[in-house]
C-alpha atoms as a PDB file:
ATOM      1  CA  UNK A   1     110.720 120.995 190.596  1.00  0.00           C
ATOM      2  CA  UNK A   2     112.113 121.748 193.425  1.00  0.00           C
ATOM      3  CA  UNK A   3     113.142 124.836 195.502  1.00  0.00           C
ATOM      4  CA  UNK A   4     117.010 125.725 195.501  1.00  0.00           C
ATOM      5  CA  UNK A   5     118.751 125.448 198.743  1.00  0.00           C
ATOM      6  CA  UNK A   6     121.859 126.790 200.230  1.00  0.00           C
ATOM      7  CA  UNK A   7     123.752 124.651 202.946  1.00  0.00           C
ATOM      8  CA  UNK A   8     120.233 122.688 203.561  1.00  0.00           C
ATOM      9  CA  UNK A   9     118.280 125.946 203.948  1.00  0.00           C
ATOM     10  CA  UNK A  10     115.601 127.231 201.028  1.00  0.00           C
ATOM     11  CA  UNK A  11     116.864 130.224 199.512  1.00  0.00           C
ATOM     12  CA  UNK A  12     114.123 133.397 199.029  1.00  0.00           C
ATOM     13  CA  UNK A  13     112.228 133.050 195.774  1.00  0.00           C
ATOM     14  CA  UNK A  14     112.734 135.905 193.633  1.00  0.00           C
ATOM     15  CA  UNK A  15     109.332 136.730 193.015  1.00  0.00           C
ATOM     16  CA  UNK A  16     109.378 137.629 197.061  1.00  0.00           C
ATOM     17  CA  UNK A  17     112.628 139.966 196.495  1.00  0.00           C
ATOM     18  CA  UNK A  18     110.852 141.554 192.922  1.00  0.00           C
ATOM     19  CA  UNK A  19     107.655 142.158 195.266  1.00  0.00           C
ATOM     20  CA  UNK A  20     110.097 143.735 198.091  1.00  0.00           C
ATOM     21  CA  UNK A  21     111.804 145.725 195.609  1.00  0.00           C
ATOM     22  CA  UNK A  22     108.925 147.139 194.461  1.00  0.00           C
ATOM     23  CA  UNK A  23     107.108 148.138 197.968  1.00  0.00           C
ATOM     24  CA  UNK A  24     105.168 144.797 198.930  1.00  0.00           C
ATOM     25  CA  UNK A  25     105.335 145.305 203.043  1.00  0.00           C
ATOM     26  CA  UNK A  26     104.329 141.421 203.048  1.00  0.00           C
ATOM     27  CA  UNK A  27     107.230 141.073 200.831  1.00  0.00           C
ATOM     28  CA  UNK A  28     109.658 143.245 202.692  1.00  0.00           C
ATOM     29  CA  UNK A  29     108.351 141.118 206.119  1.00  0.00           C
ATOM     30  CA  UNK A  30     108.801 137.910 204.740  1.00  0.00           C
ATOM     31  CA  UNK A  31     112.426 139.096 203.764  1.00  0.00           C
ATOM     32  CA  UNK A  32     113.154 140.423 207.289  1.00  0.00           C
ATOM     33  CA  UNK A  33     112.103 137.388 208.369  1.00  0.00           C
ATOM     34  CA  UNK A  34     114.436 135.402 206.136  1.00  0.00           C
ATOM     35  CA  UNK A  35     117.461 136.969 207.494  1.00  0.00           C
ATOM     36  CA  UNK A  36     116.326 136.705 211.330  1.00  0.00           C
ATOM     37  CA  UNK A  37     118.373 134.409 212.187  1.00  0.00           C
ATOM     38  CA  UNK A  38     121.677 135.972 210.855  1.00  0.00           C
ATOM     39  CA  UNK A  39     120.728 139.400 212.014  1.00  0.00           C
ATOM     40  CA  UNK A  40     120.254 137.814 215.645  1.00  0.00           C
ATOM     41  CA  UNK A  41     123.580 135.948 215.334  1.00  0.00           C
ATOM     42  CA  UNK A  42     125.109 139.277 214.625  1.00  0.00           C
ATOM     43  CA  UNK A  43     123.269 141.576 217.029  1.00  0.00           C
ATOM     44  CA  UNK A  44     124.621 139.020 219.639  1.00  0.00           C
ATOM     45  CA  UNK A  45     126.014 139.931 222.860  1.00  0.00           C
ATOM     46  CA  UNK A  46     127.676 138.626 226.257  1.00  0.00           C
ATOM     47  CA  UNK A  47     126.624 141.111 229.118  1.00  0.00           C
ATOM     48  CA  UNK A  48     127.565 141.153 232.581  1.00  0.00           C
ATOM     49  CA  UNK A  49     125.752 141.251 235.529  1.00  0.00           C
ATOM     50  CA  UNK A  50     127.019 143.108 238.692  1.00  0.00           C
ATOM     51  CA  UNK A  51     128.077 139.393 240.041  1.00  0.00           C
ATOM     52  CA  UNK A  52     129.729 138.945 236.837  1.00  0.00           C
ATOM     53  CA  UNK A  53     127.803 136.087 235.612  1.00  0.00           C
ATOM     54  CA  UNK A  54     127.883 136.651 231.860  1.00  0.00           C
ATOM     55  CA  UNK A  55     124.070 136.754 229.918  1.00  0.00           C
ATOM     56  CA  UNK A  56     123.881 135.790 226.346  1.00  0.00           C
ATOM     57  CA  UNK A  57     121.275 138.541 224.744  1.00  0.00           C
ATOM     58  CA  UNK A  58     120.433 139.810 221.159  1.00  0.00           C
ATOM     59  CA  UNK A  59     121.000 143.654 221.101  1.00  0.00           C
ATOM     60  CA  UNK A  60     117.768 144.743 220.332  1.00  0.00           C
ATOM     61  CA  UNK A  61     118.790 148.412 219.622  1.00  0.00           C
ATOM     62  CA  UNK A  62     121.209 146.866 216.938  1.00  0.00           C
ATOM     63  CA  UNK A  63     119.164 144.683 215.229  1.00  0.00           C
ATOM     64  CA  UNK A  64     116.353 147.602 214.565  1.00  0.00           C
ATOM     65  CA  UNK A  65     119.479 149.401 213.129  1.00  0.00           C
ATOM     66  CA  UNK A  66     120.089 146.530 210.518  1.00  0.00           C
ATOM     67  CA  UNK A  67     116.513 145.747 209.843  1.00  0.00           C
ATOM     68  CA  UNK A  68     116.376 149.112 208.613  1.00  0.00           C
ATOM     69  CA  UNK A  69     119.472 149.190 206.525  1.00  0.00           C
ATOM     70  CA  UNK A  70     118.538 146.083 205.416  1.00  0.00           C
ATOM     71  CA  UNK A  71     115.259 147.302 204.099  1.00  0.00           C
ATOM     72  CA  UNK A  72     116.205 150.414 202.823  1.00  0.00           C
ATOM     73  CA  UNK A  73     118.569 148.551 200.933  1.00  0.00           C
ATOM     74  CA  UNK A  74     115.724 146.392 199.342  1.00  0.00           C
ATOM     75  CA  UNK A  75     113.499 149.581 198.251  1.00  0.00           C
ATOM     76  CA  UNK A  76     116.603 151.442 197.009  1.00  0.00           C
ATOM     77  CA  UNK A  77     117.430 148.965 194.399  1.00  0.00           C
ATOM     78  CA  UNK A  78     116.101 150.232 191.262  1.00  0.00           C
END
């Protein structure tokens, strides 16, 4: 059988969300990891140097911030 996808990408089994929800840390990684991408698309930002060439970087500080929303979300559901 195989996996389900969403727009061409493989969606998270649920036995990896079940494991997250119940304190797996492998789990909860390999959900964090999942979501990388869209937590890095969101945490993106234009800065300017003092030429004011503008610098494409992922906001570090808020994409901590989500991570750990994101997983306190996961080991909240009960």
């Amino acid at each position: 059988m195989k996996n389900p996808t969403y727009k061409g990408k493989e969606l998270l089994p649920l036995s990896v969300i079940d494991a997250a929800r119940n304190g797996d840390s492998q789990a909860v990684d390999q959900v964090l990891r999942y979501y990388e991408g869209y937590i890095n698309k969101l945490c993106t930002r234009t800065l300017y140097d003092p030429d004011g060439q503008p610098h494409v970087r992922v906001d570090e500080y808020m994409k901590r911030r989500l991570e750990i929303k994101l997983i306190h979300s996961i080991v909240s559901m009960s």
